[in-house]
Protein backbone atom coordinates (compact mmCIF):
# COMPACT_ATOMS: atom_id res chain seq x y z
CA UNK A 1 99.88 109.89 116.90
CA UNK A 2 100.55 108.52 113.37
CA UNK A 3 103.52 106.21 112.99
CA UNK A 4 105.72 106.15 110.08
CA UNK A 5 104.44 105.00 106.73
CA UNK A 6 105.67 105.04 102.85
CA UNK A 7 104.25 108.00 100.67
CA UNK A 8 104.30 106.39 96.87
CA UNK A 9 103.91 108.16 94.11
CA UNK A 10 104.04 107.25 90.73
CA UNK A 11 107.23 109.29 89.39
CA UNK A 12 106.40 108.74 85.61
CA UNK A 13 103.68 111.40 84.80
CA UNK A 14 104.82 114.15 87.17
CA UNK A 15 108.82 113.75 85.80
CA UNK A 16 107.26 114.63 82.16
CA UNK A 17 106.54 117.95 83.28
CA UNK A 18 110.39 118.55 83.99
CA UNK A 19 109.48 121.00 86.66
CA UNK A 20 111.85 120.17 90.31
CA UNK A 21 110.11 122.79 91.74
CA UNK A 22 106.75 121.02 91.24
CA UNK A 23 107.85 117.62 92.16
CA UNK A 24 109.53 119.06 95.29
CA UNK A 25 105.88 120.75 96.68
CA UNK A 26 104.50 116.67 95.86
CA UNK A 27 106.71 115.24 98.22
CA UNK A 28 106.45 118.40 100.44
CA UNK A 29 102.36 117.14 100.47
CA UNK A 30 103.12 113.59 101.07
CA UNK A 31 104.71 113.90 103.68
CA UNK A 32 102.83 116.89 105.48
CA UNK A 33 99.31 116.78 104.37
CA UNK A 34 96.92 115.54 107.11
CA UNK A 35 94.21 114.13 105.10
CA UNK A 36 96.64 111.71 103.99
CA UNK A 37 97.21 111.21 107.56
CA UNK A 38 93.74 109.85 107.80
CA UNK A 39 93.76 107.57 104.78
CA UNK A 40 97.31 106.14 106.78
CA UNK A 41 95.67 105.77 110.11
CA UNK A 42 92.93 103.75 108.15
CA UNK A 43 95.06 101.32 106.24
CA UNK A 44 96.67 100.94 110.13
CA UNK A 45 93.00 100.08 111.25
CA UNK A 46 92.65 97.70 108.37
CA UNK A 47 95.83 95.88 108.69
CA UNK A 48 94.82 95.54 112.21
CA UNK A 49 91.26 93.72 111.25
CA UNK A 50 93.09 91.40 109.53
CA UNK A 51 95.51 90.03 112.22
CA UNK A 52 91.98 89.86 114.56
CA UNK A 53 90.28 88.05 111.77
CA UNK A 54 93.49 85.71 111.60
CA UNK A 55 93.86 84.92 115.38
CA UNK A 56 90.07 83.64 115.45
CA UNK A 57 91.92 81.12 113.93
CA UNK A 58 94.41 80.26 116.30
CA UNK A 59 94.05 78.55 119.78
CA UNK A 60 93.72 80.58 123.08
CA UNK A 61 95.85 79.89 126.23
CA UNK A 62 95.19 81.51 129.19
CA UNK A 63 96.19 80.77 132.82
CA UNK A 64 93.65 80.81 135.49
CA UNK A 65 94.72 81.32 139.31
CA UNK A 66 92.78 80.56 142.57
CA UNK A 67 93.41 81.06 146.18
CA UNK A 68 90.73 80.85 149.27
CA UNK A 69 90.35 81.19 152.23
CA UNK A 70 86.94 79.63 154.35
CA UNK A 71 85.88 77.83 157.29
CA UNK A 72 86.97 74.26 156.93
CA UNK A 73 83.78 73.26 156.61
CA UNK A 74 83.43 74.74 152.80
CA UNK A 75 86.38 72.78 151.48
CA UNK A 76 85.74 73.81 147.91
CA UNK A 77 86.19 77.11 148.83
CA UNK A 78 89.68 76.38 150.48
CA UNK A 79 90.85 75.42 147.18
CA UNK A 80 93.82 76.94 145.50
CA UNK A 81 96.00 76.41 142.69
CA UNK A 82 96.75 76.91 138.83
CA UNK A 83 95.34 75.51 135.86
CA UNK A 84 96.30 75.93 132.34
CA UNK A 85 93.47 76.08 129.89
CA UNK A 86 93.39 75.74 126.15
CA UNK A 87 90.21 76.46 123.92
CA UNK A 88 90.19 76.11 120.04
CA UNK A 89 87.23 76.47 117.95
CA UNK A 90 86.90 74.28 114.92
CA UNK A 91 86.47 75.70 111.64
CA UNK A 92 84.95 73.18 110.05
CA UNK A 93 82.81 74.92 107.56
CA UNK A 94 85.41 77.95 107.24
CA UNK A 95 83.85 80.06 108.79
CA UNK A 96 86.75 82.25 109.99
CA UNK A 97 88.67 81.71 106.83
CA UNK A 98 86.10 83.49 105.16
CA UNK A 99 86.07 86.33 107.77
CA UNK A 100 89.65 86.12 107.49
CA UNK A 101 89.88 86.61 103.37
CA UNK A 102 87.08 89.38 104.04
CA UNK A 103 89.50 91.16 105.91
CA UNK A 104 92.44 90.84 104.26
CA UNK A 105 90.54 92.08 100.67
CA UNK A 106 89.03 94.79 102.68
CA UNK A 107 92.86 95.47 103.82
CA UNK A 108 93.53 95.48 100.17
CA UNK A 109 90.87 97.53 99.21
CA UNK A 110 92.13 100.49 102.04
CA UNK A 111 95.60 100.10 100.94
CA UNK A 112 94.52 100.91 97.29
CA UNK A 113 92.60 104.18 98.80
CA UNK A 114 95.82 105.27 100.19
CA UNK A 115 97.52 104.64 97.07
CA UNK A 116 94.81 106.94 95.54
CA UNK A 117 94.82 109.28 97.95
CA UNK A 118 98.43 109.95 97.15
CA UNK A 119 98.03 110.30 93.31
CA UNK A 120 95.12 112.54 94.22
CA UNK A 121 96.67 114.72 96.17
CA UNK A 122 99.81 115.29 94.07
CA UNK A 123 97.35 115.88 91.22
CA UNK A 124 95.51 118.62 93.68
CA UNK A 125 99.31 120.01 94.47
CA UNK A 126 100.21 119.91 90.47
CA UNK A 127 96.33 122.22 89.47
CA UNK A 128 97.29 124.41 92.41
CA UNK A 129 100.59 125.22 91.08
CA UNK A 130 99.53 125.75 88.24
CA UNK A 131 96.77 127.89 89.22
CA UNK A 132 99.39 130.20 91.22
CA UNK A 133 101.75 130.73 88.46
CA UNK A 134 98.76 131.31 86.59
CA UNK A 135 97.34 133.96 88.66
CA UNK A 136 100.67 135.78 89.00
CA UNK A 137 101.31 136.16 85.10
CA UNK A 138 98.08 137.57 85.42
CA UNK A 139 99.11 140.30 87.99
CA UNK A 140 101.70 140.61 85.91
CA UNK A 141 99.82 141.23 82.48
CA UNK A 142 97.73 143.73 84.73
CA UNK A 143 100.65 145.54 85.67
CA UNK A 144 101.70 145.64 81.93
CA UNK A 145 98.28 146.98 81.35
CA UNK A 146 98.43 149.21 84.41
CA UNK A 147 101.58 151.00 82.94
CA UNK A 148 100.32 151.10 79.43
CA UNK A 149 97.38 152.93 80.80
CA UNK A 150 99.14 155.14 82.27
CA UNK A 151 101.46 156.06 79.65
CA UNK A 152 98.51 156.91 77.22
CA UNK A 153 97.06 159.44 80.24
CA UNK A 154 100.39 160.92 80.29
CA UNK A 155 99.84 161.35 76.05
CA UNK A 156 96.84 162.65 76.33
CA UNK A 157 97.36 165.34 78.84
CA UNK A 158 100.14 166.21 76.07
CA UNK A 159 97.69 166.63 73.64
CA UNK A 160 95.67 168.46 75.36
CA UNK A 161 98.21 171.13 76.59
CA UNK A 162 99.17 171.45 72.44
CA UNK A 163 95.74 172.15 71.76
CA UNK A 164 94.54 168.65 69.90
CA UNK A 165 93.08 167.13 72.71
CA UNK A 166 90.05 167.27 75.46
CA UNK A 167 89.18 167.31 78.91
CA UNK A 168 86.54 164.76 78.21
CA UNK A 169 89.66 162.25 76.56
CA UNK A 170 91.68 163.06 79.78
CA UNK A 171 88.81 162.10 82.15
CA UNK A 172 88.18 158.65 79.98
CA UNK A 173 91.70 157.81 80.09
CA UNK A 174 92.01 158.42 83.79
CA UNK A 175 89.06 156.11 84.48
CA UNK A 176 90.74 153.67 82.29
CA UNK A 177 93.78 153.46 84.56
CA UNK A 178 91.42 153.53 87.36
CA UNK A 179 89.69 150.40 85.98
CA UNK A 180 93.08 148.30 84.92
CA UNK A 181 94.13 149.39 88.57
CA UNK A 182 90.72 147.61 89.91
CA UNK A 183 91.86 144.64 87.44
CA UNK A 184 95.43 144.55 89.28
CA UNK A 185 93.93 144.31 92.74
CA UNK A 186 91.81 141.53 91.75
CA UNK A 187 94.86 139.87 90.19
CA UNK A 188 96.21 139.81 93.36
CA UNK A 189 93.95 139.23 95.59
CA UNK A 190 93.29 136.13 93.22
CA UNK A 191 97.15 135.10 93.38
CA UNK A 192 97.30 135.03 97.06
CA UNK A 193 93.92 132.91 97.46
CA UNK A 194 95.46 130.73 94.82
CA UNK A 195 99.02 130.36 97.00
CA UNK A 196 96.97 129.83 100.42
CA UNK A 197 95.34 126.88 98.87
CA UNK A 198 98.31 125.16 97.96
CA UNK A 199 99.98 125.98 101.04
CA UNK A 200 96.90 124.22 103.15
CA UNK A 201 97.44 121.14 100.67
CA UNK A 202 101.10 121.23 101.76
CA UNK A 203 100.41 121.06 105.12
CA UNK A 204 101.94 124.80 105.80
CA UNK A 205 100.37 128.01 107.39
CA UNK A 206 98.22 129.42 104.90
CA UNK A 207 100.29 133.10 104.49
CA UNK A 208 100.68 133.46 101.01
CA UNK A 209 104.53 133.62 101.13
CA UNK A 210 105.28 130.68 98.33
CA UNK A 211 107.11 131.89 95.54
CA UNK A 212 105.30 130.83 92.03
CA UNK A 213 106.73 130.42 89.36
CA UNK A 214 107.12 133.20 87.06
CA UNK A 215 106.08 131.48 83.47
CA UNK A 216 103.91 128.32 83.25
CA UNK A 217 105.33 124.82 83.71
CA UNK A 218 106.41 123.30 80.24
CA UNK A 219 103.82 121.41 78.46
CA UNK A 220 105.45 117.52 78.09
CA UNK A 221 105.15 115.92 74.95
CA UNK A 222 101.99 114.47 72.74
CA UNK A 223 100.15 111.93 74.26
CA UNK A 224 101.08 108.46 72.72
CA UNK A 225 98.70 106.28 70.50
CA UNK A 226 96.81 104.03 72.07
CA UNK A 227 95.64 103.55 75.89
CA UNK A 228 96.98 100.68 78.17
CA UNK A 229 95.46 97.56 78.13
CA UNK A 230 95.47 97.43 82.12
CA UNK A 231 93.93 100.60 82.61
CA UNK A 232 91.61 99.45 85.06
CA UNK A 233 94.27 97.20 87.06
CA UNK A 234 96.52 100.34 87.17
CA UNK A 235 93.66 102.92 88.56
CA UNK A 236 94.10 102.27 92.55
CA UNK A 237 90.49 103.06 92.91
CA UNK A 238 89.75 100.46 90.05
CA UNK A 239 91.73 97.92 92.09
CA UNK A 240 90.05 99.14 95.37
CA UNK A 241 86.83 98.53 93.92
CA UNK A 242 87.58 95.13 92.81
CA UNK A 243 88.67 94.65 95.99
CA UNK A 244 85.43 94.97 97.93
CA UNK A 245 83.46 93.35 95.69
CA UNK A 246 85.97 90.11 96.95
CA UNK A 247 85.29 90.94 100.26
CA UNK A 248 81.70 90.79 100.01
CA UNK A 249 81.54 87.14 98.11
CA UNK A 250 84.09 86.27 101.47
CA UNK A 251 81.31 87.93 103.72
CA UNK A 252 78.61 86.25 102.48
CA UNK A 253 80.41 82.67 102.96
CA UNK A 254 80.74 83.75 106.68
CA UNK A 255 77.37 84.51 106.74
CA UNK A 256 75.83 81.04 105.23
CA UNK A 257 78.63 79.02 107.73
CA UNK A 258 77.17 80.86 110.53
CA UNK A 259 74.09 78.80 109.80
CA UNK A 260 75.91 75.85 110.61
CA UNK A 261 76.45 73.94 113.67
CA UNK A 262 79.97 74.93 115.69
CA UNK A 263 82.47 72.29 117.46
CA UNK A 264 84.75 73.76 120.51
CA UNK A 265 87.39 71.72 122.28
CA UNK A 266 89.23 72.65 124.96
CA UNK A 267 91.55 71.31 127.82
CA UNK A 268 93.26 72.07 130.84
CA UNK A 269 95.91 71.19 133.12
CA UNK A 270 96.95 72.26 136.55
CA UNK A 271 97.59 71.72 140.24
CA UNK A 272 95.45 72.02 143.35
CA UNK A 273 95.80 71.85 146.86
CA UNK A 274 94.03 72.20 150.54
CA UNK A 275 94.17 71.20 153.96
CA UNK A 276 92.18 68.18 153.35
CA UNK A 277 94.37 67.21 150.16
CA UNK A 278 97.72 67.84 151.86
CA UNK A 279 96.42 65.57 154.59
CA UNK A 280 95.70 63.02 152.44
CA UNK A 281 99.18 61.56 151.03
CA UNK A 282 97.13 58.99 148.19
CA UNK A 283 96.05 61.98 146.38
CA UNK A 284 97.11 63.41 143.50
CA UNK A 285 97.14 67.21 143.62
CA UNK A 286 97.33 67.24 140.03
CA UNK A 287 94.23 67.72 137.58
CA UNK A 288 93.24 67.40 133.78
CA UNK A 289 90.08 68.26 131.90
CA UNK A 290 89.32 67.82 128.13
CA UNK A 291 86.04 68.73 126.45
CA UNK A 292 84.24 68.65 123.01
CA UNK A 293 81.54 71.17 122.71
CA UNK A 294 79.14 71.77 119.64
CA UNK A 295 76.28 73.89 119.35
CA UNK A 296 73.72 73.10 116.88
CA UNK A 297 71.92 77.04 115.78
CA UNK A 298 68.07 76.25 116.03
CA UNK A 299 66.20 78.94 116.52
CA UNK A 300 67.57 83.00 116.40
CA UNK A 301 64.47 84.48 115.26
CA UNK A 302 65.67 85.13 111.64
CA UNK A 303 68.65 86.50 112.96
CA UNK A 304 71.53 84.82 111.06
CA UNK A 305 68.66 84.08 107.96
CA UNK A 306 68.26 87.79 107.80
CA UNK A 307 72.35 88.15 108.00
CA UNK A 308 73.01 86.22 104.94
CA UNK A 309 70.36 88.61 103.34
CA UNK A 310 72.19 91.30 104.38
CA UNK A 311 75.71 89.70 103.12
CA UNK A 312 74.47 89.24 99.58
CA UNK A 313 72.82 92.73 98.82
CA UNK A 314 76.22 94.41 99.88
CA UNK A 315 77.64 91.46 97.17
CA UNK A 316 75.27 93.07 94.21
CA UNK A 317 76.11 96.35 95.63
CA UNK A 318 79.90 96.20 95.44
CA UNK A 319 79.39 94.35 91.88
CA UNK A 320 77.26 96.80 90.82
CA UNK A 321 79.60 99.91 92.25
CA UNK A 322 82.51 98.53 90.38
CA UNK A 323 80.63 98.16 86.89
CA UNK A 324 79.86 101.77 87.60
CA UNK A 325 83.24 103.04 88.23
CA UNK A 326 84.67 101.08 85.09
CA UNK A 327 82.05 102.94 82.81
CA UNK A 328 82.72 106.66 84.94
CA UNK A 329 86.93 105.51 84.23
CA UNK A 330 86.55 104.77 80.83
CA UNK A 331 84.84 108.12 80.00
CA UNK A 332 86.90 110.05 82.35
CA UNK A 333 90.29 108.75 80.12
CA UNK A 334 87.72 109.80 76.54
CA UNK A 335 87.21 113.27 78.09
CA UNK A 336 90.55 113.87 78.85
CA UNK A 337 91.92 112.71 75.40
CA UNK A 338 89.37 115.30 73.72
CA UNK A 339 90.44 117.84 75.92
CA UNK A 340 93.82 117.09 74.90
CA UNK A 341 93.04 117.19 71.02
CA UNK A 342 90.80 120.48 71.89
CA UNK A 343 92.84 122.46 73.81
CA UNK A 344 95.35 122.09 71.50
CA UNK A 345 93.59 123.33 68.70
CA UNK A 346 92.70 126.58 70.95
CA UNK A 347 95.83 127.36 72.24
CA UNK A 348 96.99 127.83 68.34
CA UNK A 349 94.21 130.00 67.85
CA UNK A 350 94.29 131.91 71.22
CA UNK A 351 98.34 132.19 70.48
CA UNK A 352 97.62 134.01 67.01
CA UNK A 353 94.49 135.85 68.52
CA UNK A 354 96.85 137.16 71.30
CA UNK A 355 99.69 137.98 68.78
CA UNK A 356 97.46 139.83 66.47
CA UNK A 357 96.02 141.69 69.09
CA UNK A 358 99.59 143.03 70.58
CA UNK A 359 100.12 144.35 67.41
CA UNK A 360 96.96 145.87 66.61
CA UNK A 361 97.09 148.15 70.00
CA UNK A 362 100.91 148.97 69.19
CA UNK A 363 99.71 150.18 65.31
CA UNK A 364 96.21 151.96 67.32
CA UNK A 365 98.84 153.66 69.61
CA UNK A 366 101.28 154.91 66.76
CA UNK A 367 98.11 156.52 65.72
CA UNK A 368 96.86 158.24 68.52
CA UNK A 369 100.33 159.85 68.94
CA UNK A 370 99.82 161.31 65.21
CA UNK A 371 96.38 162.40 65.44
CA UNK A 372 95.09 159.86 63.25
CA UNK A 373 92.91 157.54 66.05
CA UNK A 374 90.92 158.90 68.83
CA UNK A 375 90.88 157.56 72.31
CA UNK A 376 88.00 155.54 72.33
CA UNK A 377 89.41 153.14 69.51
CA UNK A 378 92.93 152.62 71.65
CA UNK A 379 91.40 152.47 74.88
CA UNK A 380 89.19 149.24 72.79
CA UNK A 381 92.41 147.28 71.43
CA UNK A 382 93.81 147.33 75.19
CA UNK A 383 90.62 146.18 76.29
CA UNK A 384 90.68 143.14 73.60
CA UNK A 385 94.42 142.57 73.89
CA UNK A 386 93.89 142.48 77.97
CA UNK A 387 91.08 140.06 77.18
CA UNK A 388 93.13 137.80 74.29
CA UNK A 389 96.43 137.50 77.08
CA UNK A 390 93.98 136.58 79.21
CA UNK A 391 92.14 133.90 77.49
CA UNK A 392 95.91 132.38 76.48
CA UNK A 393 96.90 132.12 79.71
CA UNK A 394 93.43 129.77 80.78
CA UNK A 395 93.74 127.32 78.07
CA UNK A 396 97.67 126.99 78.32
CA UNK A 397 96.78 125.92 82.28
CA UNK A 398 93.60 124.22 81.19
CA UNK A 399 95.88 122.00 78.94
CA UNK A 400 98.29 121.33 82.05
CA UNK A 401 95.37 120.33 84.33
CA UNK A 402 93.71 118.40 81.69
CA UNK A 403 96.98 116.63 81.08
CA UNK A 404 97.12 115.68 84.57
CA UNK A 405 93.30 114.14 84.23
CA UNK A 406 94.30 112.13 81.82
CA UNK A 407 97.08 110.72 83.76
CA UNK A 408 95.14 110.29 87.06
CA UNK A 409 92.13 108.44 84.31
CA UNK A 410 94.93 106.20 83.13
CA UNK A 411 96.30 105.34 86.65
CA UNK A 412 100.03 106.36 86.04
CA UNK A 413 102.08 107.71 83.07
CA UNK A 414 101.48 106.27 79.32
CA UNK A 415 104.23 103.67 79.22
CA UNK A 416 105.34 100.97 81.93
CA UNK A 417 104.69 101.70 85.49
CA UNK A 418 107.94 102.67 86.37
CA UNK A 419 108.84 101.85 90.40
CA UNK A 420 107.19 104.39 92.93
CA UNK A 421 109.56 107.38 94.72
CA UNK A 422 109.26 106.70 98.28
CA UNK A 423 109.23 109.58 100.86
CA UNK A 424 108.46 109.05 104.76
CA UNK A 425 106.05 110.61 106.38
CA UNK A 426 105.71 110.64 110.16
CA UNK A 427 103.57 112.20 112.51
């Protein structure tokens, strides 16, 4: 059972693409998706570590209890009563405050993972929507296609009945229809697999029955000069990173005060009583104990030596993991901003490619009906138009995806952080 926790988001980047249908499936995710479940259930865990790590610091209290029951002659054993004990632990060479800072960054670090689980994951929800409206103007282009096909059979049988066409241009144009059929199938099939996999990342039954949208999501605006100062204190896993490498320095102080000698004091306080005290009015049936205890580490066979070793490689390791996550985040936000500059660039090209191209089959067509093309030239400007509509429709969703990189390499949108949506999520 997962109790209630915030789902944040950063609203800036995903309100650019002005799509409500889109930012409805995010918070659809955040609050239904069971991976981020998990990443919950483990900032619960860490939170937890840190209030153990933070009552080693505190006294303990307990009460103990006693009642017996022996021949008189064992008058120990007849004793009974109730004492109330007290033990504290001294940290005098902070010991426990270091395991208690260890925890608490390593808290830190977990609650930064969530926070990067939920960008993730509404990135994952914003490609798969994408991908699905995608994948349906596909169909739909095959469709288109399909039609057209069949149209120029229905011309061809024409001309053949009139006496200006053959049975060989019939045959060709009914495998062509056959083929753009295949294509429309495929299309499909594609669609579908594309709306089951955002449906799992929703949380829903995987049955295809979303609704995509029927044109692409608008493309926001040009990116804006320049790249944020913070970037690495913005990116959660940046700041997760940064976070264990804190954690480890903390370990490695718990390790080297392990080393040194301990000091334990305790008390109690109770009352007692037996036959042979109730018999005896002059005693007190009250009792009182105080104690100092140290222990002085000697010999552990290498034990807490070996500890400290361990401590201080998992230091250079979480040093050395965070120097290589700032290099991988710093080329992640270069990639993204020559996609941007890239993509761009092709989607003017593919545009007039794809424009051209519609009008090149429409001027092959006219011809055909005249007599003044054959077959096997039309039936080639469908095939290049199919392929030009096609290659449009990739880079205008590769330019959506890569926009969404770039966001997820910058940690948020391109201005201010703006203050996170909250949603609940509950399980």
């Amino acid at each position: 059972h997962f109790t209630e926790a915030a789902a944040q988001v950063n609203d800036g980047w995903l309100a650019s693409f002005n799509d409500p249908e889109l930012s409805q499936l995010v918070y659809e995710a955040l609050q239904n998706n069971p991976d981020l479940w998990v990443a919950s259930a483990r900032l619960e865990m860490a939170n937890a570590q840190v209030d153990l790590a933070e009552a080693q610091l505190k006294p303990a209290i307990g009460v103990l209890g006693r009642a017996g029951s022996k021949p008189v002659a064992d008058l120990v054993a007849l004793l009974s009563g109730v004492m109330l004990r007290m033990s504290w632990e001294i940290d005098l060479w902070g010991r426990m405050r270091y395991a208690r800072n260890a925890a608490r960054a390593s808290r830190d670090a977990t609650s930064a993972d969530y926070r990067y689980a939920q960008q993730s994951l509404a990135a994952a929800v914003a490609r798969a929507w994408f991908v699905a409206s995608e994948t349906r103007l596909q169909q739909q282009l095959a469709t288109e296609m399909v039609d057209s096909a069949g149209t120029l059979l229905q011309l061809t049988e024409h001309r053949r009945k009139v006496g200006i066409g053959t049975d060989a241009e019939i045959m060709a144009s009914r495998a062509n229809l056959a083929s753009y059929a295949d294509a429309q199938q495929q299309m499909e099939l594609a669609h579908r697999q594309a709306l089951r996999a955002l449906e799992l990342l929703l949380g829903r039954y995987p049955g295809a029955t979303l609704a995509a949208r029927e044109s692409l999501t608008p493309f926001p605006g040009p990116v804006p000069v320049g790249i944020p100062a913070d970037m690495l204190n913005r990116r959660p896993d940046m700041v997760a990173a940064e976070r264990r490498v804190a954690s480890a320095f903390d370990r490695v102080g718990e390790a080297k005060a392990s080393m040194l000698p301990s000091l334990s004091l305790s008390a109690g306080y109770g009352r007692i009583s037996n036959e042979a005290v109730q018999m005896r009015g002059d005693l007190e049936q009250t009792t009182s104990s105080a104690a100092a205890t140290a222990m002085v580490p000697l010999y552990t066979g290498g034990a807490l030596t070996a500890q400290v070793a361990v401590r201080t490689a998992e230091q250079k390791a979480a040093v050395a993991d965070y120097a290589r996550r700032a290099l991988v985040a710093l080329g992640e936000v270069e990639d993204a901003l020559n996609a941007e500059r890239v993509l761009a660039e092709r989607e003017r090209i593919l545009g007039d490619a794809a424009a051209a191209s519609r009008d090149a089959t429409r001027l092959e067509q006219d011809a055909y009906r005249v007599g003044k093309s054959d077959l096997r030239a039309v039936n080639q400007r469908q095939l290049a138009q199919w392929a030009a509509e096609v290659a449009l429709l990739n880079v205008r969703r590769e330019r959506l995806v890569r926009r969404i990189d770039l966001h997820l390499a910058l940690g948020g949108s391109f201005g201010e952080v703006p203050a996170p949506i909250a949603s609940t999520t509950s399980n």
